[in-house]
Protein backbone atom coordinates (compact mmCIF):
# COMPACT_ATOMS: atom_id res chain seq x y z
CA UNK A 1 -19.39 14.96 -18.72
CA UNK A 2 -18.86 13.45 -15.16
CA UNK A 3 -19.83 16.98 -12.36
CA UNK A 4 -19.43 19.46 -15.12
CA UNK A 5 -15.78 20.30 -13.87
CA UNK A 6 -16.89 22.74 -12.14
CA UNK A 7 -18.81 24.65 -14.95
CA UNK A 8 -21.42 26.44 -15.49
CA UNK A 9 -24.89 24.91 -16.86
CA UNK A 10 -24.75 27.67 -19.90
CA UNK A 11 -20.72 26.40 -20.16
CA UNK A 12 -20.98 23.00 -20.11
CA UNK A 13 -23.47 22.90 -22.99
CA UNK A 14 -21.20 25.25 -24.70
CA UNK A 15 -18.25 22.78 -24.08
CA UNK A 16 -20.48 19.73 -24.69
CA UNK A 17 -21.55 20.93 -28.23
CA UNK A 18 -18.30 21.71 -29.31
CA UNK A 19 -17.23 18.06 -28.13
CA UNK A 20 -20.26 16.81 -30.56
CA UNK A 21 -19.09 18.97 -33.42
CA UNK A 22 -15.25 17.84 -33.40
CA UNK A 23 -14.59 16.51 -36.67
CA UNK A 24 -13.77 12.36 -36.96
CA UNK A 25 -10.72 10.64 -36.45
CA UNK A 26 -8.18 10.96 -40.15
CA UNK A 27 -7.17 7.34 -39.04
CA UNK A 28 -9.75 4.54 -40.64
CA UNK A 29 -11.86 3.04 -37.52
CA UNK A 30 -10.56 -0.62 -35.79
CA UNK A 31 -13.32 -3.35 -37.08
CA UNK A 32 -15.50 -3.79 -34.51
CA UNK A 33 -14.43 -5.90 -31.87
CA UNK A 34 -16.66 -8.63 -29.83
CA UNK A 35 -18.09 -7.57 -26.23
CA UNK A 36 -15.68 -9.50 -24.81
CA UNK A 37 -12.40 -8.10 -26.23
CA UNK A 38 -14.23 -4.39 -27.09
CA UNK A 39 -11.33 -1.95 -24.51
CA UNK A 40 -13.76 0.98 -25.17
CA UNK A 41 -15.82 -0.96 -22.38
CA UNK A 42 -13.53 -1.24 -19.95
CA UNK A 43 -14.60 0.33 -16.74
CA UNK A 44 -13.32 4.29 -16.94
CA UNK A 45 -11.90 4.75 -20.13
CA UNK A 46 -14.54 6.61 -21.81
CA UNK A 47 -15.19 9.10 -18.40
CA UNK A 48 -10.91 9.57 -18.88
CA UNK A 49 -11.31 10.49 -22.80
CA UNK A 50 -13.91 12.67 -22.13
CA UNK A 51 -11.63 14.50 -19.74
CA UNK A 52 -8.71 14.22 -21.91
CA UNK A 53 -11.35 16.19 -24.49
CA UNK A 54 -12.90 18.71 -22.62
CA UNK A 55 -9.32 19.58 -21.68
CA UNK A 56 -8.38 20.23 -25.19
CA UNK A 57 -11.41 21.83 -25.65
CA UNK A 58 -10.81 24.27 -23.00
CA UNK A 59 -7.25 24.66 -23.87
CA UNK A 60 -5.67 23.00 -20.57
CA UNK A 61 -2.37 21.21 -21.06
CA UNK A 62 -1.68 17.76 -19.27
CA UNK A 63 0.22 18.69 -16.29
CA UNK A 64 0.88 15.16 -15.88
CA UNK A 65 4.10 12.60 -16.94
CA UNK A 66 6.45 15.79 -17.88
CA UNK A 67 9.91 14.64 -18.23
CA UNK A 68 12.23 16.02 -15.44
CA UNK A 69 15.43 16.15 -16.61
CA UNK A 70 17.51 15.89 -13.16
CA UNK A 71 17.12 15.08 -9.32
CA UNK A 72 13.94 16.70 -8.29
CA UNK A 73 13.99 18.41 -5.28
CA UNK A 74 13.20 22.02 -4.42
CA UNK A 75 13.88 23.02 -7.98
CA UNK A 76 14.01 20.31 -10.98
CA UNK A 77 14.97 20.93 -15.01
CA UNK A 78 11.82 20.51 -17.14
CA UNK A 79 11.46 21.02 -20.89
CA UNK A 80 15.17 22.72 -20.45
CA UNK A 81 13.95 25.43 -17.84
CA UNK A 82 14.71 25.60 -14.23
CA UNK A 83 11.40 25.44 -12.03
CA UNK A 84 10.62 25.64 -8.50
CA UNK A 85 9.47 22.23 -7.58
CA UNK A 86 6.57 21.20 -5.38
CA UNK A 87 5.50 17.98 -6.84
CA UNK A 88 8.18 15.51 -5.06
CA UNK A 89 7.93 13.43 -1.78
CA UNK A 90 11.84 14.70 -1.75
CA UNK A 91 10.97 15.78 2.23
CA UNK A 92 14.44 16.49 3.05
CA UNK A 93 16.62 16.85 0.29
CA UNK A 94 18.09 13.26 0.19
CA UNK A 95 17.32 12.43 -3.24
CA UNK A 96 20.78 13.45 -5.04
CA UNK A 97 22.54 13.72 -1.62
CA UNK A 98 25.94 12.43 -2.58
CA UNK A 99 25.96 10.25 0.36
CA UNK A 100 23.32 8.69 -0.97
CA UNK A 101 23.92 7.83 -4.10
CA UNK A 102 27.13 6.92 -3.20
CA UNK A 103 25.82 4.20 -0.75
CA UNK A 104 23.22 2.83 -3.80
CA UNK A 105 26.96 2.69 -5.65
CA UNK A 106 28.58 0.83 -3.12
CA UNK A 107 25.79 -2.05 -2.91
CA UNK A 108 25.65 -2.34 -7.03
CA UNK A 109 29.42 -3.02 -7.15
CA UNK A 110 28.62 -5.80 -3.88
CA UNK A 111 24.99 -7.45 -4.41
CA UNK A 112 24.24 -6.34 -8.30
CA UNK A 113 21.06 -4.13 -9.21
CA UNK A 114 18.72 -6.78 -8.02
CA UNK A 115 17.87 -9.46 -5.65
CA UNK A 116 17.16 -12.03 -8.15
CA UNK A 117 14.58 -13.96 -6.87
CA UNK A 118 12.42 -13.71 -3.52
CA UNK A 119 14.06 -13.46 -0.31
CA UNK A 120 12.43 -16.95 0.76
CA UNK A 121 13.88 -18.95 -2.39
CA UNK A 122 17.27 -16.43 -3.11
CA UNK A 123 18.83 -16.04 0.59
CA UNK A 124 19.41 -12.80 2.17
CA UNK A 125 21.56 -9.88 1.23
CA UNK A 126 22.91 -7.97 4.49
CA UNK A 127 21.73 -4.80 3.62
CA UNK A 128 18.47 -5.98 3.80
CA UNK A 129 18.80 -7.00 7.70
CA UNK A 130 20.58 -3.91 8.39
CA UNK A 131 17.82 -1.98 7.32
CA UNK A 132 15.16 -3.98 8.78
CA UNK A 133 17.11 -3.14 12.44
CA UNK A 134 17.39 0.45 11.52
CA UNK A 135 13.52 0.87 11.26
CA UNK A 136 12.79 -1.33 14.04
CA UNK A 137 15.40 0.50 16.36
CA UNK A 138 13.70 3.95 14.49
CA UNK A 139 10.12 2.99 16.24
CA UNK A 140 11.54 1.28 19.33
CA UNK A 141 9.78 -2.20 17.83
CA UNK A 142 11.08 -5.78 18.35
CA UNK A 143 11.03 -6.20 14.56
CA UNK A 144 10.19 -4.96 10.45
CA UNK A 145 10.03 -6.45 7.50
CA UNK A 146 10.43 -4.28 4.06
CA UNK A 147 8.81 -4.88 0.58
CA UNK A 148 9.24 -3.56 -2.74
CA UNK A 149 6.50 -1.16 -3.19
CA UNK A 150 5.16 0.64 0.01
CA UNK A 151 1.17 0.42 -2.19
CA UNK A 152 1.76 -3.41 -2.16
CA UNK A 153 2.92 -3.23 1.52
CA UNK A 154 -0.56 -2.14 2.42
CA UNK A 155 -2.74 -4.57 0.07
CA UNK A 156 -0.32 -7.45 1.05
CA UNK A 157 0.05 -7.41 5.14
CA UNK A 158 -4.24 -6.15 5.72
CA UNK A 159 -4.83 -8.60 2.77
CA UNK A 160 -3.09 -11.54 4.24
CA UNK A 161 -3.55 -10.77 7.91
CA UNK A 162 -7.59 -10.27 7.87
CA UNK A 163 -10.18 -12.35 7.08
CA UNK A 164 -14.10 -12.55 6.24
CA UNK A 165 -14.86 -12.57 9.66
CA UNK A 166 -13.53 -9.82 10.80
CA UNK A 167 -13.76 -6.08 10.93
CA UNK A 168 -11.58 -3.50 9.36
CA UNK A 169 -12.09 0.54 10.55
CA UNK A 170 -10.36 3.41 8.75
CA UNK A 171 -10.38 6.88 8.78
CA UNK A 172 -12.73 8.32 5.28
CA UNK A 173 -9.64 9.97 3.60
CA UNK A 174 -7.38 6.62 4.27
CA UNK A 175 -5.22 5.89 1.44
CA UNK A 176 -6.43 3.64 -1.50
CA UNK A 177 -3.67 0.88 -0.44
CA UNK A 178 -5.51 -0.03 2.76
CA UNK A 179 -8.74 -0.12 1.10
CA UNK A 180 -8.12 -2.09 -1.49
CA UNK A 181 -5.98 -4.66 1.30
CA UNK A 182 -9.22 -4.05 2.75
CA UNK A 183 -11.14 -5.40 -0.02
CA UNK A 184 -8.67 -8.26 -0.80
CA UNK A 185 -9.00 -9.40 2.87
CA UNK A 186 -13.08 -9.96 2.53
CA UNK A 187 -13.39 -8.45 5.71
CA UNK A 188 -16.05 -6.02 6.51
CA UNK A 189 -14.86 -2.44 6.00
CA UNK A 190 -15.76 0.58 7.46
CA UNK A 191 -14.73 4.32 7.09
CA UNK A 192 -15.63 6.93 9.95
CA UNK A 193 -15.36 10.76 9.41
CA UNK A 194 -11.91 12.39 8.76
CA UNK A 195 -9.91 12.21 11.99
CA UNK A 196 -12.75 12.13 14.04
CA UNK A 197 -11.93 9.41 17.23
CA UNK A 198 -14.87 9.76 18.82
CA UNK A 199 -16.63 8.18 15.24
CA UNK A 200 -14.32 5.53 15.43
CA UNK A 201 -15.54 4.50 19.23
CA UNK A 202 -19.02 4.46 18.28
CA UNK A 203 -18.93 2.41 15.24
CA UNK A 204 -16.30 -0.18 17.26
CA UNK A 205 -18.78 0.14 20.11
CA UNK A 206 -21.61 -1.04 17.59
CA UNK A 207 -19.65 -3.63 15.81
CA UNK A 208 -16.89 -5.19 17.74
CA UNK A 209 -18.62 -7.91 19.11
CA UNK A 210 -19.58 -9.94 15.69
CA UNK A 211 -16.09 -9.86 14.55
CA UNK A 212 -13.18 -12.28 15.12
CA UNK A 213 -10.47 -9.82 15.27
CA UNK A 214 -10.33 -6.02 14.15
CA UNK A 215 -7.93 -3.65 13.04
CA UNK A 216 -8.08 -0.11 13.67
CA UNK A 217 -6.30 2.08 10.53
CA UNK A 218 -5.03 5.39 10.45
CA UNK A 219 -2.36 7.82 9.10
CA UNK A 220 -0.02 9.85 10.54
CA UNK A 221 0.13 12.14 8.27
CA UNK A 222 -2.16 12.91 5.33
CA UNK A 223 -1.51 13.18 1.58
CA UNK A 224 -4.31 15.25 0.59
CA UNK A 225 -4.68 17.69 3.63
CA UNK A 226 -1.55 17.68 5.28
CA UNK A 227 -3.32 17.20 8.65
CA UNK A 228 -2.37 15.17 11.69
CA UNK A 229 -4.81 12.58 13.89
CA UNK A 230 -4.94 12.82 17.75
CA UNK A 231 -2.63 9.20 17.73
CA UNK A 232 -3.15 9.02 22.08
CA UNK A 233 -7.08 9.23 21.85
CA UNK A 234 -6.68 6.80 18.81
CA UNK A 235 -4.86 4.35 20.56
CA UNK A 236 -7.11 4.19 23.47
CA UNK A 237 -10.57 3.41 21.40
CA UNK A 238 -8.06 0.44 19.80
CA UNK A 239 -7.33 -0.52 23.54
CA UNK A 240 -10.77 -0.04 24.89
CA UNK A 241 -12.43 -2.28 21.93
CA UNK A 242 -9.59 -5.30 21.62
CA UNK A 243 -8.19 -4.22 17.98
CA UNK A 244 -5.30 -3.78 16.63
CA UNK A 245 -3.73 -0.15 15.76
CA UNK A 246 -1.91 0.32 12.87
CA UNK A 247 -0.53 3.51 11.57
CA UNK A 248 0.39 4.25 7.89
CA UNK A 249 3.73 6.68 8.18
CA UNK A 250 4.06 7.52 4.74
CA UNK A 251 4.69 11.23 4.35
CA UNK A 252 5.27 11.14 8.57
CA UNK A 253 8.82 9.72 8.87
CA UNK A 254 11.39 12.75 8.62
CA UNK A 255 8.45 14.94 8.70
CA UNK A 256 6.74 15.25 11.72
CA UNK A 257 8.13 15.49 15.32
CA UNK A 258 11.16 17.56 16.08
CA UNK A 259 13.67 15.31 14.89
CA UNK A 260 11.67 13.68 12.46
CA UNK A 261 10.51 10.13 14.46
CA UNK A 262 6.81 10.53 13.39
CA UNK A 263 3.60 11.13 14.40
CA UNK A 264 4.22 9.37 18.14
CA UNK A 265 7.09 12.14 18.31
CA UNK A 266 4.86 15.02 17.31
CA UNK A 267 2.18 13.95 19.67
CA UNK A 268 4.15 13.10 22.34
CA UNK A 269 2.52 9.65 22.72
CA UNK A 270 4.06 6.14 23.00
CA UNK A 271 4.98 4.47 20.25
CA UNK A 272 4.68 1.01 22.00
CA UNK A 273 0.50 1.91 22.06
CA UNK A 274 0.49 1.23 17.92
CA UNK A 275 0.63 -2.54 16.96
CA UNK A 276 1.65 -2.12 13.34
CA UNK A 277 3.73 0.95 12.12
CA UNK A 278 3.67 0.64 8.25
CA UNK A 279 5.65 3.38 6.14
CA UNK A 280 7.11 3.61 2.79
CA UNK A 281 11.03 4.18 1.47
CA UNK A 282 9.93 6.46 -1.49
CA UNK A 283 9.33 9.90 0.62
CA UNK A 284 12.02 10.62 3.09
CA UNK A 285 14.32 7.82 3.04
CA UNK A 286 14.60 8.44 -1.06
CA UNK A 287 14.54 4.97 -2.35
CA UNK A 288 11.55 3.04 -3.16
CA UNK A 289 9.44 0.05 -1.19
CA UNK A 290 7.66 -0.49 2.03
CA UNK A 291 7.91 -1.68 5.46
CA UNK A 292 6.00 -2.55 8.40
CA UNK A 293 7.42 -2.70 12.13
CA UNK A 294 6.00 -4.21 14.78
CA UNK A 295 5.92 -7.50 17.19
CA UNK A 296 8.48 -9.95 16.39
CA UNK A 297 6.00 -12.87 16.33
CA UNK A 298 3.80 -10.77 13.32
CA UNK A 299 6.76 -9.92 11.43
CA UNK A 300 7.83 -13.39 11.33
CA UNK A 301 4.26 -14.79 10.00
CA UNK A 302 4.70 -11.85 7.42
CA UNK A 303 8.04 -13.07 6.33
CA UNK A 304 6.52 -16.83 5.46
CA UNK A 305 3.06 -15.95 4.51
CA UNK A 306 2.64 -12.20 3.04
CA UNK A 307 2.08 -12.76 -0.70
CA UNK A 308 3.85 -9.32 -1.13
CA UNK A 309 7.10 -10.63 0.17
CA UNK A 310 6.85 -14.14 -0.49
CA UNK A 311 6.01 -13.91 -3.78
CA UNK A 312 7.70 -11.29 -4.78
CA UNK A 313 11.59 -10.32 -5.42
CA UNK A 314 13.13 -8.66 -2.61
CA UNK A 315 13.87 -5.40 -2.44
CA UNK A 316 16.91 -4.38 -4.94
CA UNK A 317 20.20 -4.18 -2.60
CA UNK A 318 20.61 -0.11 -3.82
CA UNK A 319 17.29 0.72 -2.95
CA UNK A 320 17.90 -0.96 0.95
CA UNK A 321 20.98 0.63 0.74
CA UNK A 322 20.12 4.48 -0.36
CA UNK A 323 17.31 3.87 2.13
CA UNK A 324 19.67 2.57 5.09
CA UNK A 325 22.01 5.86 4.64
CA UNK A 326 18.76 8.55 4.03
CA UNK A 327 17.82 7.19 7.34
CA UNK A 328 21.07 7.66 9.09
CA UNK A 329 21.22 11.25 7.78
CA UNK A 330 18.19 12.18 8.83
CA UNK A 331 19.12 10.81 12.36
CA UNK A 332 22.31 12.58 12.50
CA UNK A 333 20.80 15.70 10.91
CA UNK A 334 18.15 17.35 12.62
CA UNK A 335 18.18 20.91 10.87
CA UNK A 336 16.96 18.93 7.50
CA UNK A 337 13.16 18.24 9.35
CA UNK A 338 13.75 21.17 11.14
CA UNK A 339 14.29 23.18 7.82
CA UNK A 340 11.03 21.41 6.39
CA UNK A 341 8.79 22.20 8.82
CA UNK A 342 9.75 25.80 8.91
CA UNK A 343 9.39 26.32 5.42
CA UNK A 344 6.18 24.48 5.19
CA UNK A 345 4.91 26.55 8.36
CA UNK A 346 6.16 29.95 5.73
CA UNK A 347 4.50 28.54 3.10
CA UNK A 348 0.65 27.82 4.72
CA UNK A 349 0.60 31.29 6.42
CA UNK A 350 1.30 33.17 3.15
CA UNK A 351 -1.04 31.27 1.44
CA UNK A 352 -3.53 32.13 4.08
CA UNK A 353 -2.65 35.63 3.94
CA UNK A 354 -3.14 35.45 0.18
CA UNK A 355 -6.66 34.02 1.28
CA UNK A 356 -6.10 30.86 -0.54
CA UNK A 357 -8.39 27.70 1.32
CA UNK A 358 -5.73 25.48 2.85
CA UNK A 359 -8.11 22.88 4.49
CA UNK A 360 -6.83 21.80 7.74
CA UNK A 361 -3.20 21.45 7.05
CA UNK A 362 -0.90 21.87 9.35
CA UNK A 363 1.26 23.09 7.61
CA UNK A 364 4.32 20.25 8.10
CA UNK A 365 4.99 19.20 4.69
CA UNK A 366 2.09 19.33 2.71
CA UNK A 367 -0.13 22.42 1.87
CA UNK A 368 -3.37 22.02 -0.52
CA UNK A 369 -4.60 24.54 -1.90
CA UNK A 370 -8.27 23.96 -2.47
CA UNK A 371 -9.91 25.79 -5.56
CA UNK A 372 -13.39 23.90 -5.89
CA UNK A 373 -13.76 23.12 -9.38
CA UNK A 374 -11.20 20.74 -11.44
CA UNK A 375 -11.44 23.36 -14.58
CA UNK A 376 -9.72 26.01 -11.68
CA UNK A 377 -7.64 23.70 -10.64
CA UNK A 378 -6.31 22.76 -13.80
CA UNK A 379 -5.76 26.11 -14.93
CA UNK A 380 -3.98 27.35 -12.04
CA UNK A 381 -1.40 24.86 -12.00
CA UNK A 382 -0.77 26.11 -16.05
CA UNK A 383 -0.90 29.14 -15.26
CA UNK A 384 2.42 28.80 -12.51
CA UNK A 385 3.53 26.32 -14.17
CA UNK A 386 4.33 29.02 -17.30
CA UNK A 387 5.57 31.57 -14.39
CA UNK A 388 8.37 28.64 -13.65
CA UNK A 389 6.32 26.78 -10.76
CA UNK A 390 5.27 23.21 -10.64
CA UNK A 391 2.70 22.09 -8.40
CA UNK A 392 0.20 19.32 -9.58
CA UNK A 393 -3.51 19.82 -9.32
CA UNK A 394 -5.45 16.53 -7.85
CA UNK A 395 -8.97 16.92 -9.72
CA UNK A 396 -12.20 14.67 -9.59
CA UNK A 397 -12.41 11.58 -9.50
CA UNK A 398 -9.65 11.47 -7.14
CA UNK A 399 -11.36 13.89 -5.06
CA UNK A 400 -15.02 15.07 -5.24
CA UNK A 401 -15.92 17.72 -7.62
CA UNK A 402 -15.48 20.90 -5.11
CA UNK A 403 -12.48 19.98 -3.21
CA UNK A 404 -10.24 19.83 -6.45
CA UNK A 405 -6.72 21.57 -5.52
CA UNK A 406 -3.33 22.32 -6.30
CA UNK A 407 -0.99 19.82 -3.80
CA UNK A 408 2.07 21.64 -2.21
CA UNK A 409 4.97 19.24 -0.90
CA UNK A 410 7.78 21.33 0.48
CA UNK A 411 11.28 20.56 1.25
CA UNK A 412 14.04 20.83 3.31
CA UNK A 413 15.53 22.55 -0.37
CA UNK A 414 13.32 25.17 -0.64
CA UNK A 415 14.36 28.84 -0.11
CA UNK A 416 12.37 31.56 1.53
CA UNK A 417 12.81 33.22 -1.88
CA UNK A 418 11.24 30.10 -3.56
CA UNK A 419 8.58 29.91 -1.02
CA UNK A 420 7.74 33.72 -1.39
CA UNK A 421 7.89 33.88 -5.54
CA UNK A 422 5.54 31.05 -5.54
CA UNK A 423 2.61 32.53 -3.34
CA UNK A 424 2.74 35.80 -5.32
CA UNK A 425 2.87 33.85 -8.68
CA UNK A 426 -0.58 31.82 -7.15
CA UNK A 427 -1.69 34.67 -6.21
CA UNK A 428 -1.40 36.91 -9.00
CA UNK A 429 -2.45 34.14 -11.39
CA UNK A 430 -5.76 33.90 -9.48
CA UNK A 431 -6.60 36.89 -8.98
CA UNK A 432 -5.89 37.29 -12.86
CA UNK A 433 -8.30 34.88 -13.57
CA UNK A 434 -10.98 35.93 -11.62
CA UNK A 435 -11.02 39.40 -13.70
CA UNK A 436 -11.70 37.34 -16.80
CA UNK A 437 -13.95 35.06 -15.44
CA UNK A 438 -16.13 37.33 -12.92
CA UNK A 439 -16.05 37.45 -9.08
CA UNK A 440 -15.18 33.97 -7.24
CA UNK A 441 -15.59 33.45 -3.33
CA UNK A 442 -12.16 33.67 -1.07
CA UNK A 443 -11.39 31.66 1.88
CA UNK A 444 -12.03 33.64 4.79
């Protein structure tokens, strides 16, 4: 069993041996396929049954794909009961903002559901050039082009716009959309330490000069830590080494910086110093897509040669259009980021009271709680998820065995009351545990 989970020698040879003695399927066994067409081959799926075993075997429910039966925001309906929510990119509340919705309405009974074709072959749809103008005027750019998924965005534009002879840097933790662009691209690809600028010079100082062009990659924002890169130093090793900066905004926009602008607000650095802003329409702007903003002349290559875009249908008129209004809301309303970051700020110093391991967060919008083993993990988010608290737990492989952890996204919707309940619930189921299962180490 891939790491153990986080067990014990003496438990995972319990665990193992009660795997080997599990009786045999009822169902009669598939004929034998050839090598070729045998699935049970296929890279993965035997490590992910194994997991999906040992988690019956240790009596851990799939946290994952529960049906919510409503908007999720800062509570959601599942299985018929009201819980408080923390697994939605719902920053700010606009998801089920009546506003909104009514703006998706308003394009449906205009354009239809869809775009039809690509924007190339179909035409354009208005709503898709006011957006575009909205997010270019949002990051003071010349230009920006949106797609349909903001994971494509990434593979698509560093996919399209790099090639084998040239170099692509990004920060360790980047997201798995710029490395696999990365990889589509052929270019040569390589990750420095977590945030760390001063990496970032040394390896461009080493490398720079037997590439053709390079492109510097971070985030403004990360998923997993919920910490923030020093964008000013960043933007000077781009300068200093001829590459290209390009900033993934993901979970920044409507999070970060007083009125929500990003991570050039929050750092009180130019925006004009990054050459490609990239964010997505899922988080904030409650819709779904991507978009990148930046130099006319680049978005203009991307609108005739990104696969992504070309290629692809365009972006359904009452996704442009819930996104166009989320981001005039969050323009007009302040309090909403305002709101966020205060209850996210609430939320990371009780859990650091509590003596939970937060990483480096800082405590903006997202919060991890880091546990160490998966089997903790997983158990933890059952255990306040049956108190009335839903928080997913990100386990290996998608991070390494010892940093598993429970992922907090707050929102604008949460209540003090919310934020409170749920620390002492964590808490108390913790501390719970570690009575059954012996003493465990706290975070300082």
């Amino acid at each position: 069993m891939t790491q153990g989970f986080g067990l014990s020698a003496t438990a995972r040879a319990a665990l193992l041996n009660r795997l080997s003695k599990r009786g045999a399927p009822a169902e009669p066994q598939a004929p034998a396929e050839s090598p070729g067409r045998d699935l049970s081959t296929l890279p993965g799926l035997r490590d992910l049954e194994t997991m999906r075993e040992a988690a019956v075997a240790l009596g851990i429910e799939s946290p994952y794909f529960r049906p919510h039966e409503g908007v999720a925001a800062g509570r959601s309906i599942i299985g018929g009961r009201s819980t408080i929510n923390f697994a939605s990119y719902n920053y700010l509340g606009l998801n089920g903002d009546p506003r909104v919705g009514a703006a998706a309405k308003a394009a449906i009974d205009r354009y239809g559901v869809s775009a039809s074709a690509s924007r190339l072959a179909s035409g354009e749809r208005p709503i898709h050039a006011a957006l575009e103008s909205a997010l270019a005027a949002h990051y003071g750019t010349e230009d920006c082009i949106t797609l349909v998924s903001g994971h494509a965005t990434n593979v698509t534009v560093i996919g399209n716009l790099l090639g084998p002879h040239d170099l692509i840097l990004h920060d360790r933790l980047i997201h798995n959309s710029v490395a696999e662009g990365a990889r589509l691209s052929g270019a040569r690809r390589i990750a420095f330490a977590h945030n760390d600028w001063q990496a970032a010079d040394r390896e461009l100082a080493a490398q720079r000069r037997r590439h053709g062009r390079a492109l510097l990659v971070i985030e403004g924002h990360y998923s997993m830590d919920g910490d923030v890169p020093d964008l000013a130093r960043f933007a000077e090793v781009a300068r200093r080494h001829d590459a290209l900066l390009m900033v993934d905004e993901a979970h920044a926009i409507g999070v970060l910086g007083a009125t929500g602008r990003g991570i050039a607000e929050h750092c009180g650095a130019d925006p004009g110093l990054v050459d490609i802003w990239m964010g997505t329409l899922s988080k904030t702007l409650s819709s779904c897509g991507g978009y990148i903003a930046g130099r006319r002349r680049l978005i203009d290559l991307l609108r005739h040669t990104a696969p992504g875009f070309v290629y692809s249908v365009g972006l359904a008129p009452p996704l442009a259009a819930s996104a166009l209004e989320s981001l005039r809301i969050l323009q007009a309303e302040p309090w909403r980021v305002a709101k966020l970051q205060a209850n996210a700020a609430r939320f990371l110093a009780l859990a650091q009271a509590a003596g939970f391991d937060t990483a480096g967060s800082a405590g903006l919008g997202i919060v991890p709680v880091v546990l160490g083993s998966s089997v903790k993990a997983a158990r933890l988010a059952a255990a306040a998820f049956a108190a009335g608290v839903n928080v997913q737990p990100i386990l290996f492989p998608v991070v390494p065995e010892g940093s598993a952890r429970l992922r907090f996204f707050l929102s604008a919707d949460h209540t003090t009351a919310d934020i409170e309940r749920s620390v002492a619930i964590l808490a108390e189921a913790r501390d719970g545990g570690m009575r059954e299962e012996g003493p465990a180490r706290r975070a300082s």
